[in-house]
C-alpha atoms as a PDB file:
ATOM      1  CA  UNK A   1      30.094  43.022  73.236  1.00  0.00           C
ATOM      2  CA  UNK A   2      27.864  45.030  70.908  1.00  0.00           C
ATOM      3  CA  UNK A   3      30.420  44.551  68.064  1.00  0.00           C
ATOM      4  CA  UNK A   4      30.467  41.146  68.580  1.00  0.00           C
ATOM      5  CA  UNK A   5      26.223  41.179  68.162  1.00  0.00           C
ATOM      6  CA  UNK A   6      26.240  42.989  65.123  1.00  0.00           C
ATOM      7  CA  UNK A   7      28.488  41.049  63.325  1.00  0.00           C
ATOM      8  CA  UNK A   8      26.808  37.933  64.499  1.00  0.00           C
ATOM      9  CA  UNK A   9      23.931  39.438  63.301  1.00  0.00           C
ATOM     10  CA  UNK A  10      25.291  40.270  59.943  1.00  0.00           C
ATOM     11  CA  UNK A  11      26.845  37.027  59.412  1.00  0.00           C
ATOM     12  CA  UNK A  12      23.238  35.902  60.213  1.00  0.00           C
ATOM     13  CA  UNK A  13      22.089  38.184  57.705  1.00  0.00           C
ATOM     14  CA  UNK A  14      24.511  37.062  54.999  1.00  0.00           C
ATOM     15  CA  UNK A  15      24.021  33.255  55.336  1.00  0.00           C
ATOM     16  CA  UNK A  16      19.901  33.619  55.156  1.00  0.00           C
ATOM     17  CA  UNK A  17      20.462  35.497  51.642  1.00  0.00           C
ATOM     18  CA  UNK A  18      22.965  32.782  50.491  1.00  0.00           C
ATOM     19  CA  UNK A  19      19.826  30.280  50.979  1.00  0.00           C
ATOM     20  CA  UNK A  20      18.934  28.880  47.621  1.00  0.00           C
ATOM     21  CA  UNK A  21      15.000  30.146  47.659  1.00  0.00           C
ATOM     22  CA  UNK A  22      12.774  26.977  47.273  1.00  0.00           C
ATOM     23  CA  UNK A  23      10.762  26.199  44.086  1.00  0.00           C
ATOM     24  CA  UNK A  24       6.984  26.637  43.750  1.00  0.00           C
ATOM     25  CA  UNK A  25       5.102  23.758  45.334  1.00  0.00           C
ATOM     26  CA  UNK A  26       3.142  23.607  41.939  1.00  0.00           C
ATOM     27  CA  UNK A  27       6.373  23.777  39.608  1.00  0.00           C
ATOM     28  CA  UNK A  28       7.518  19.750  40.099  1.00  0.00           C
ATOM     29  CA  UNK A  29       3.760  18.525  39.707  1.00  0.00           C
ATOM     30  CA  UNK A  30       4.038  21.018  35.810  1.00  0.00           C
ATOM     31  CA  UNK A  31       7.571  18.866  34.882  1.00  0.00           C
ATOM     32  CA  UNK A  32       5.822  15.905  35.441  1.00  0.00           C
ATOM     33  CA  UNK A  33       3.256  16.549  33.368  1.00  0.00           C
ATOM     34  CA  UNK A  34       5.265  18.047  31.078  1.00  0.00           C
ATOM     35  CA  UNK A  35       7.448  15.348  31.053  1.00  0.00           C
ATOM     36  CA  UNK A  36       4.504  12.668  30.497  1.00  0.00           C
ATOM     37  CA  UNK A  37       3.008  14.345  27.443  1.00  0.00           C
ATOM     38  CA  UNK A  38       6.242  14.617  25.983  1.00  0.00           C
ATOM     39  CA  UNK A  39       7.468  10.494  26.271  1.00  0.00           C
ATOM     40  CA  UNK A  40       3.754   9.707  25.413  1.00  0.00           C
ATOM     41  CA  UNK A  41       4.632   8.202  21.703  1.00  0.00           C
ATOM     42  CA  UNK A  42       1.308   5.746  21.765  1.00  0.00           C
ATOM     43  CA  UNK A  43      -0.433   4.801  18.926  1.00  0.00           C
ATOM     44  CA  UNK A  44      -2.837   7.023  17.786  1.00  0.00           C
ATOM     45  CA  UNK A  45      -6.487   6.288  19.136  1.00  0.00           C
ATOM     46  CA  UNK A  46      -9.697   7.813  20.164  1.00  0.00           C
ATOM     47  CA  UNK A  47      -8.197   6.653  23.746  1.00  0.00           C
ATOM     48  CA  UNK A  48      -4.867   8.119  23.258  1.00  0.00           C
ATOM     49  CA  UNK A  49      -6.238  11.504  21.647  1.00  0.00           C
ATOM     50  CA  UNK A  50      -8.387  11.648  24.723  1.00  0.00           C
ATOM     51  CA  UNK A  51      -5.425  10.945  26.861  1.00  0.00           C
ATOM     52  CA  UNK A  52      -3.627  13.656  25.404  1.00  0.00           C
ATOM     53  CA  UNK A  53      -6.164  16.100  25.957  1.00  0.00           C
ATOM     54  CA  UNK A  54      -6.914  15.189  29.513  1.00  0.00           C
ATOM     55  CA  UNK A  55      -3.732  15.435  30.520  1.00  0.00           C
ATOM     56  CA  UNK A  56      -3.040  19.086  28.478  1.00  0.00           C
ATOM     57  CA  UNK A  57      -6.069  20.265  30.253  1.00  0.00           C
ATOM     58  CA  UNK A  58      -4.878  19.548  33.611  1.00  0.00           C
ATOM     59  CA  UNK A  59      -1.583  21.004  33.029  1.00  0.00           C
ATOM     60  CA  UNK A  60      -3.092  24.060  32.198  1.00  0.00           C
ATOM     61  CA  UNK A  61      -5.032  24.028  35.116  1.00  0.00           C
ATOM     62  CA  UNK A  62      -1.703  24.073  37.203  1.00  0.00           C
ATOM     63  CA  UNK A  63       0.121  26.530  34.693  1.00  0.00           C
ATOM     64  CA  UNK A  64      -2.670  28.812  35.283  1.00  0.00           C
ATOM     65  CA  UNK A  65      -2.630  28.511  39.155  1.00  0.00           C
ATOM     66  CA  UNK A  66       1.070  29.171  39.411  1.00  0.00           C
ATOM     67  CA  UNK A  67       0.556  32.216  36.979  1.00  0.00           C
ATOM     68  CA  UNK A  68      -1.709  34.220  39.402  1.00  0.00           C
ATOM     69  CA  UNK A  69       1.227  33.823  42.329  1.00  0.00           C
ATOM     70  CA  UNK A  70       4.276  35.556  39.458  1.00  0.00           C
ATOM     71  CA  UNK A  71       3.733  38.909  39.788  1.00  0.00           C
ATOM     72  CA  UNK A  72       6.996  39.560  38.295  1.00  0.00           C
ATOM     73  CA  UNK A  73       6.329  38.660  34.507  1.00  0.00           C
ATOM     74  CA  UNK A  74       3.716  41.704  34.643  1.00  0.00           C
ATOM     75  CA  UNK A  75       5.702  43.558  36.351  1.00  0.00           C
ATOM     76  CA  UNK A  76       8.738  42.847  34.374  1.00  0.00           C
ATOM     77  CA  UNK A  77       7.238  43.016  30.631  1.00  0.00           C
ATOM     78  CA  UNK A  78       9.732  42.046  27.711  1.00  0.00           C
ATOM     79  CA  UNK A  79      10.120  40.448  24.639  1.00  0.00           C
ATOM     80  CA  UNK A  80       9.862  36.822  26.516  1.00  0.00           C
ATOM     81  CA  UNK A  81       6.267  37.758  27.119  1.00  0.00           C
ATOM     82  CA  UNK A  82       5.538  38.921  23.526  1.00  0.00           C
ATOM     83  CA  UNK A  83       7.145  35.911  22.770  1.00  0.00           C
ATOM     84  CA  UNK A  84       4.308  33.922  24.623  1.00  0.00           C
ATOM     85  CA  UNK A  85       1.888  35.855  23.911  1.00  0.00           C
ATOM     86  CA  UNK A  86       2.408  35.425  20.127  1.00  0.00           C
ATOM     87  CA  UNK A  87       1.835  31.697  20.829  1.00  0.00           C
ATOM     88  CA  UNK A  88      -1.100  32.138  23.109  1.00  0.00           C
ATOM     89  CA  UNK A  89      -2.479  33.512  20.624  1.00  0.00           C
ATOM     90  CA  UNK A  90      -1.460  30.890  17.404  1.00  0.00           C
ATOM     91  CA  UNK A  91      -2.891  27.922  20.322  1.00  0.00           C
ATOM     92  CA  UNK A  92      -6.137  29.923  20.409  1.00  0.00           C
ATOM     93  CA  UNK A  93      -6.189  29.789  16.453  1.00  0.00           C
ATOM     94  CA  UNK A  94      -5.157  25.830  16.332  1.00  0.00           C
ATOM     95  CA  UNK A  95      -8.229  25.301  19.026  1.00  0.00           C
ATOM     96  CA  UNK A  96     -10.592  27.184  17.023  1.00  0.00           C
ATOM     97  CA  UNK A  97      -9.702  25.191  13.848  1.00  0.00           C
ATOM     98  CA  UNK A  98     -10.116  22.065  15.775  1.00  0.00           C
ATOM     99  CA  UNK A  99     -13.471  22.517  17.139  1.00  0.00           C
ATOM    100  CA  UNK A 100     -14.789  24.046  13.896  1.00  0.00           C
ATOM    101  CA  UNK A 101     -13.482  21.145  12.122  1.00  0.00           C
ATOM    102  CA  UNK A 102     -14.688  18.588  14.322  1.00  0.00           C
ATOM    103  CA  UNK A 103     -18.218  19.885  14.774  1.00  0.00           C
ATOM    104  CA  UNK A 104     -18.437  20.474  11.017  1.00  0.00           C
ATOM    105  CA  UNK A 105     -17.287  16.644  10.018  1.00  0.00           C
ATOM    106  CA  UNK A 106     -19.729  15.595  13.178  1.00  0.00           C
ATOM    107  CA  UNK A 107     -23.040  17.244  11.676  1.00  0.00           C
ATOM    108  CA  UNK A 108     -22.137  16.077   7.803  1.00  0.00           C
ATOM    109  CA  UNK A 109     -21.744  12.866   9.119  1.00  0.00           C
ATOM    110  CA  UNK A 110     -24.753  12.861  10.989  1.00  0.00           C
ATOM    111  CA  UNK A 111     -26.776  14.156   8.128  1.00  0.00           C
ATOM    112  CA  UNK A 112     -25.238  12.159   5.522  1.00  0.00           C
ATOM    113  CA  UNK A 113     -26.507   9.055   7.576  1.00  0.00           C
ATOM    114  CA  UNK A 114     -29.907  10.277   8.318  1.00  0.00           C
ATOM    115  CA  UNK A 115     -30.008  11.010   4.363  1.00  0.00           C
ATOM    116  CA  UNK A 116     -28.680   7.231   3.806  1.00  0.00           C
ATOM    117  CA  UNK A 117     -31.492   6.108   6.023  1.00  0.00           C
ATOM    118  CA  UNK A 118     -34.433   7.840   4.680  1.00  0.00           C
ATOM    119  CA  UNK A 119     -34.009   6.944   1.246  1.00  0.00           C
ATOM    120  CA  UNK A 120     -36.488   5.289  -1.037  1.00  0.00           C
ATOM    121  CA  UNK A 121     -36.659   4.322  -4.636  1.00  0.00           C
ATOM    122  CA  UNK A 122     -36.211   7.597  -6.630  1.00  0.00           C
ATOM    123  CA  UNK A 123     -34.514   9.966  -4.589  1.00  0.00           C
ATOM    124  CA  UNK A 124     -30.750   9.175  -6.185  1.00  0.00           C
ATOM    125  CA  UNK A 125     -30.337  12.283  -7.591  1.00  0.00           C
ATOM    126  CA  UNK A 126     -31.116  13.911  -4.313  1.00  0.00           C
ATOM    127  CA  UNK A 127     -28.900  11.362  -2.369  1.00  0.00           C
ATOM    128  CA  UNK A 128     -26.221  11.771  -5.244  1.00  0.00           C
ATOM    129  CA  UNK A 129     -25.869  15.983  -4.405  1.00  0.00           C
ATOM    130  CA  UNK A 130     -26.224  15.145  -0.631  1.00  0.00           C
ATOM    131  CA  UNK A 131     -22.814  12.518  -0.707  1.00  0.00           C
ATOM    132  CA  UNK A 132     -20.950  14.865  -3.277  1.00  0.00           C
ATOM    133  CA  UNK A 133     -21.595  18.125  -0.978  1.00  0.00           C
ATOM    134  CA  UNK A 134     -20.696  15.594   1.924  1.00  0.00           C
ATOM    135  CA  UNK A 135     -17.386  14.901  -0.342  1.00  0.00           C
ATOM    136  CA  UNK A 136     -16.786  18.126  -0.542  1.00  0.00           C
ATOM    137  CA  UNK A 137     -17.032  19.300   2.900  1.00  0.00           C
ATOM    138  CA  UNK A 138     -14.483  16.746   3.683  1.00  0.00           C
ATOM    139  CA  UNK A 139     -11.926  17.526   1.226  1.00  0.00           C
ATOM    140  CA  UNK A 140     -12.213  20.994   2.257  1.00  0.00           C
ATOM    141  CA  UNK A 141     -11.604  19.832   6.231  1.00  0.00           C
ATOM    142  CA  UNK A 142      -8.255  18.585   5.163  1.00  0.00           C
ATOM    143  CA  UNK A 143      -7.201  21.017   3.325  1.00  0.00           C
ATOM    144  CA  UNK A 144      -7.433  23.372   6.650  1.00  0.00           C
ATOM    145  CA  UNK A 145      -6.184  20.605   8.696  1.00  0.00           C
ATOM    146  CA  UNK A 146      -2.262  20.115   6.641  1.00  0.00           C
ATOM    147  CA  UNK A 147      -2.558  23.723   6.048  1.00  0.00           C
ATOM    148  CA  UNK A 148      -2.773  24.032  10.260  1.00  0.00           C
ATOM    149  CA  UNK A 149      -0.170  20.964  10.505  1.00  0.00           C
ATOM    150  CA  UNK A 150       2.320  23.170   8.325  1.00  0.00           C
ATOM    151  CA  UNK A 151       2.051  25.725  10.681  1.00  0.00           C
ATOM    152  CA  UNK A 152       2.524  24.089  13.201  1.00  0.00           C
ATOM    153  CA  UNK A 153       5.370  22.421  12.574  1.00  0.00           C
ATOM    154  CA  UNK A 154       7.326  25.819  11.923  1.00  0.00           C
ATOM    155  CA  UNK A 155       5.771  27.245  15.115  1.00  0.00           C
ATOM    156  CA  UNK A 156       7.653  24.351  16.456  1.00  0.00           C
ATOM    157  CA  UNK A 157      11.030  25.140  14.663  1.00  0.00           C
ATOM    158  CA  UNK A 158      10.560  28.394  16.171  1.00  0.00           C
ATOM    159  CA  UNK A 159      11.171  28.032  19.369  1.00  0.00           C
ATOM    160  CA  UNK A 160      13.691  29.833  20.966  1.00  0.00           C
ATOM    161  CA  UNK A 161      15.362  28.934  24.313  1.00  0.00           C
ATOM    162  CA  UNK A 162      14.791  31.669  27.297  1.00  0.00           C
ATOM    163  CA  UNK A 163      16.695  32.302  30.206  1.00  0.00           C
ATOM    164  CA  UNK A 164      13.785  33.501  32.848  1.00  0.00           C
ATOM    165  CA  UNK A 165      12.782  29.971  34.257  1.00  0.00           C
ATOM    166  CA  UNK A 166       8.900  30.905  34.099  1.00  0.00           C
ATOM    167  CA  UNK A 167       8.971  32.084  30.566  1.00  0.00           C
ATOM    168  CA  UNK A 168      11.122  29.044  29.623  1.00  0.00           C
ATOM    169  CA  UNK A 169       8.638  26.336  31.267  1.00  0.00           C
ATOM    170  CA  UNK A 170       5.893  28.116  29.487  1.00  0.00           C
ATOM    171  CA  UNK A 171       7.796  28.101  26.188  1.00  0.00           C
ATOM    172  CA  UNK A 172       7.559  24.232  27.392  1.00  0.00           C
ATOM    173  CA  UNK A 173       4.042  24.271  27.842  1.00  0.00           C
ATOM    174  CA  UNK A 174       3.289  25.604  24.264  1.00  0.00           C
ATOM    175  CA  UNK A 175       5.433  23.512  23.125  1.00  0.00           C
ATOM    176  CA  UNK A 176       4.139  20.410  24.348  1.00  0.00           C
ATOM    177  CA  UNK A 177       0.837  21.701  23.799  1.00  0.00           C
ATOM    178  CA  UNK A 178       1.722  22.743  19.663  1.00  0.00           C
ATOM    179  CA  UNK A 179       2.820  18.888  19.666  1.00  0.00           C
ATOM    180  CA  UNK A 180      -0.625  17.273  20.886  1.00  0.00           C
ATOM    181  CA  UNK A 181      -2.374  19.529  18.555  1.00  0.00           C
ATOM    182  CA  UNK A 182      -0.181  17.789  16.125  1.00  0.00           C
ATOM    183  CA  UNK A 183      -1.900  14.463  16.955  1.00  0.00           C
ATOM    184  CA  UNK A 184      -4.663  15.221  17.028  1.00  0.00           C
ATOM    185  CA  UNK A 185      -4.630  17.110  13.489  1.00  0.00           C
ATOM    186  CA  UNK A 186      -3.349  14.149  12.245  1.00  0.00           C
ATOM    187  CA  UNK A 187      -5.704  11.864  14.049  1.00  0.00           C
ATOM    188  CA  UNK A 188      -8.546  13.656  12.420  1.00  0.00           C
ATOM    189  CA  UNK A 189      -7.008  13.056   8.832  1.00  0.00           C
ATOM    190  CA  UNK A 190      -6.260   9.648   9.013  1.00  0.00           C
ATOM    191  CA  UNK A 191     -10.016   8.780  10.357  1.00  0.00           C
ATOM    192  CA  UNK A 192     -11.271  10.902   7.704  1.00  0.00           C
ATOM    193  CA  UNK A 193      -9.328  10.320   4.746  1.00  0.00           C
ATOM    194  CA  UNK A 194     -10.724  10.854   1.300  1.00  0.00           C
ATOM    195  CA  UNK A 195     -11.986   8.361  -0.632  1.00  0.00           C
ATOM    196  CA  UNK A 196     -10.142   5.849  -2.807  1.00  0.00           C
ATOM    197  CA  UNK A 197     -13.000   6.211  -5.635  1.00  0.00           C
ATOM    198  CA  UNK A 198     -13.814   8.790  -7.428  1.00  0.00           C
ATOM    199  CA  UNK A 199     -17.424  10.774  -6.776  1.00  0.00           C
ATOM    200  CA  UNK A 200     -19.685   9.001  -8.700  1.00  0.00           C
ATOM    201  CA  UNK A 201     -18.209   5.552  -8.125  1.00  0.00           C
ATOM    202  CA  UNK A 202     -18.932   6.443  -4.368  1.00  0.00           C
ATOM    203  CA  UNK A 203     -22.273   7.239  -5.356  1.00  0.00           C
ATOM    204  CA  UNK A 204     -22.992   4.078  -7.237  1.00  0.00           C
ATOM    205  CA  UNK A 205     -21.882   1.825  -4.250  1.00  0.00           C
ATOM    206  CA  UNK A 206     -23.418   3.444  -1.420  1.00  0.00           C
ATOM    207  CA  UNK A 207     -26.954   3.291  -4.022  1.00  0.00           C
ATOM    208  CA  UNK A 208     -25.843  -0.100  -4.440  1.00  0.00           C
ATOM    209  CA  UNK A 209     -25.933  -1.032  -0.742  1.00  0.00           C
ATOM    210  CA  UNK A 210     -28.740   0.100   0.625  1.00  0.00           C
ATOM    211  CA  UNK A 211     -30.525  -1.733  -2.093  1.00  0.00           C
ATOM    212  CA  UNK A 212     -28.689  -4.911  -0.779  1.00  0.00           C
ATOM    213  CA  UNK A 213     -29.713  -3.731   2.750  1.00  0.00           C
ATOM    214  CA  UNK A 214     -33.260  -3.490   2.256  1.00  0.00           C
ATOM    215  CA  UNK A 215     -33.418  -6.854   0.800  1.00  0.00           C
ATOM    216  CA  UNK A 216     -31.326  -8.645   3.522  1.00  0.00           C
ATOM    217  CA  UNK A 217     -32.952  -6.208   6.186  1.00  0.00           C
ATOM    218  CA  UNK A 218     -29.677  -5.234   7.409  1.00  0.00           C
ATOM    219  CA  UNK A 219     -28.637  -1.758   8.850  1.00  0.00           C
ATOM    220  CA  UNK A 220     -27.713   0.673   6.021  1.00  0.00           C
ATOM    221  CA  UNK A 221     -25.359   2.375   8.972  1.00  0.00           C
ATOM    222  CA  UNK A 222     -23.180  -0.496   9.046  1.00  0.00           C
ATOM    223  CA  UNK A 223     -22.304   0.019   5.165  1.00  0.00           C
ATOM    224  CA  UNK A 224     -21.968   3.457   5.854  1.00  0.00           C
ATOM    225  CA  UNK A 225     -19.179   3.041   8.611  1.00  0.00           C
ATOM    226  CA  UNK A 226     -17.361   1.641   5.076  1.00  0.00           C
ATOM    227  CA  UNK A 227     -17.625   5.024   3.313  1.00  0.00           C
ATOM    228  CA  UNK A 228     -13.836   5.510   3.738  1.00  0.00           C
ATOM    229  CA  UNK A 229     -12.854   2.117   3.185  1.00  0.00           C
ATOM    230  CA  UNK A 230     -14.071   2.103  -0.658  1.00  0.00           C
END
C-alpha cells in the first residue's frame, strides 16, 4: 500500500517536471512589438519617425521590466552578454549622435532665421559669414550622419544568431532598434540636404529675397523654408 503511494507519488513527480514551463506574461506583448516595428516599411515622415520612436520607447519599457525578473543572465555571464553589451553600448553612441545632431541643426536654424529677419541694408557681409558658417555646420552634420549610417549597417551584418531565448530576443531588440535609427539617420539627411548652389549663389538669393520681401511685405521665413530647395 505504501509502495503503491510512492510510486504514485513519483509518477506525480515525473509528469509535473515534463510540464512545458509557461512563457513570461510580458514576452508575447515584446514579439508584438517587435514584430510591428519590423513590417513598419511607411514612408518616411515627421509622423512616421515619431511613430517609430514611440513605439521603440515602449518596447523598451517592457524589455526593461522583464529584465529585472531574469536573474539568470547575471547569474549566468557569457559571451551572449558581452555580445549585448557591446551593442548597448554602440545604441548609446547612435543616440548621442542623434540628439547632438538634431539640437545642433535646431539652434543654426533658429539663428540663421532670426539673422534673416533682422537684417537691414548693409549688413550682407555679416549675413554672408552667418549663411556660410550655417553651410558649414550642415555639411559637417552629414558627414557624421553617413559616417553613423555606415556603421550601422555593419552592426547590422553583424548579428549573430543565439541560442538562450532572452539573449536572442534582445539581439532582436537591438536589432530592430539599429534599424529605426537607420530611419531616422536618413530622415534627417534627406530634410537637410545640402544645397544645389554653390555658397555664394545661396548668398545672393537669400539677399535677393528679403529685398523682394520687404517690398511686397511678405514674411522673409517663408523664403527661408526654400533654403534647401535652391
Amino acid at each position: 500500500m505504501g509502495s503503491s503511494a510512492l510510486n504514485q507519488k513519483s509518477n506525480f513527480n515525473a509528469r509535473s517536471n515534463s510540464l512545458p514551463s509557461r512563457p513570461h506574461p510580458l514576452i508575447p506583448q515584446i514579439d508584438e512589438h517587435l514584430r510591428r516595428l519590423k513590417s513598419d516599411e511607411s514612408a518616411a515622415s515627421s509622423s512616421s519617425i515619431t511613430g517609430k520612436l514611440s513605439g521603440l520607447r515602449d518596447l523598451y519599457e517592457l524589455v526593461h521590466s522583464l529584465l529585472i525578473t531574469q536573474k539568470s543572465l547575471a547569474q549566468n555571464y557569457n559571451g551572449n552578454n558581452e555580445l549585448l553589451l557591446n551593442g548597448s553600448l554602440k545604441l548609446l553612441d547612435v543616440c548621442g549622435l542623434a540628439k547632438d545632431v538634431l539640437l545642433q541643426a535646431k539652434e543654426d536654424t533658429q539663428q540663421l532665421q532670426s539673422s534673416f529677419r533682422r537684417r537691414r541694408s548693409g549688413d550682407d557681409a555679416i549675413f554672408a559669414n552667418e549663411v556660410k558658417a550655417y553651410l558649414a555646420s550642415r555639411k559637417k552634420a552629414n558627414k557624421l550622419i553617413n559616417k553613423s549610417l555606415r556603421d550601422l549597417k555593419i552592426s547590422k551584418c553583424g548579428f549573430a544568431d543565439v541560442d538562450e531565448p532572452t539573449c536572442s530576443m534582445l539581439r532582436d531588440v537591438e536589432g530592430v532598434t539599429f534599424a529605426v535609427f537607420e530611419s531616422v539617420f536618413s530622415y534627417i539627411t534627406a530634410t537637410m540636404p545640402e544645397p544645389k548652389s554653390n555658397n555664394w549663389s545661396l548668398v545672393s538669393k537669400l539677399m535677393h529675397s528679403k529685398r523682394v520681401t520687404c517690398e511686397g511685405r511678405v514674411s522673409g521665413t517663408k523664403e527661408f523654408e526654400r533654403v534647401n530647395a535652391m
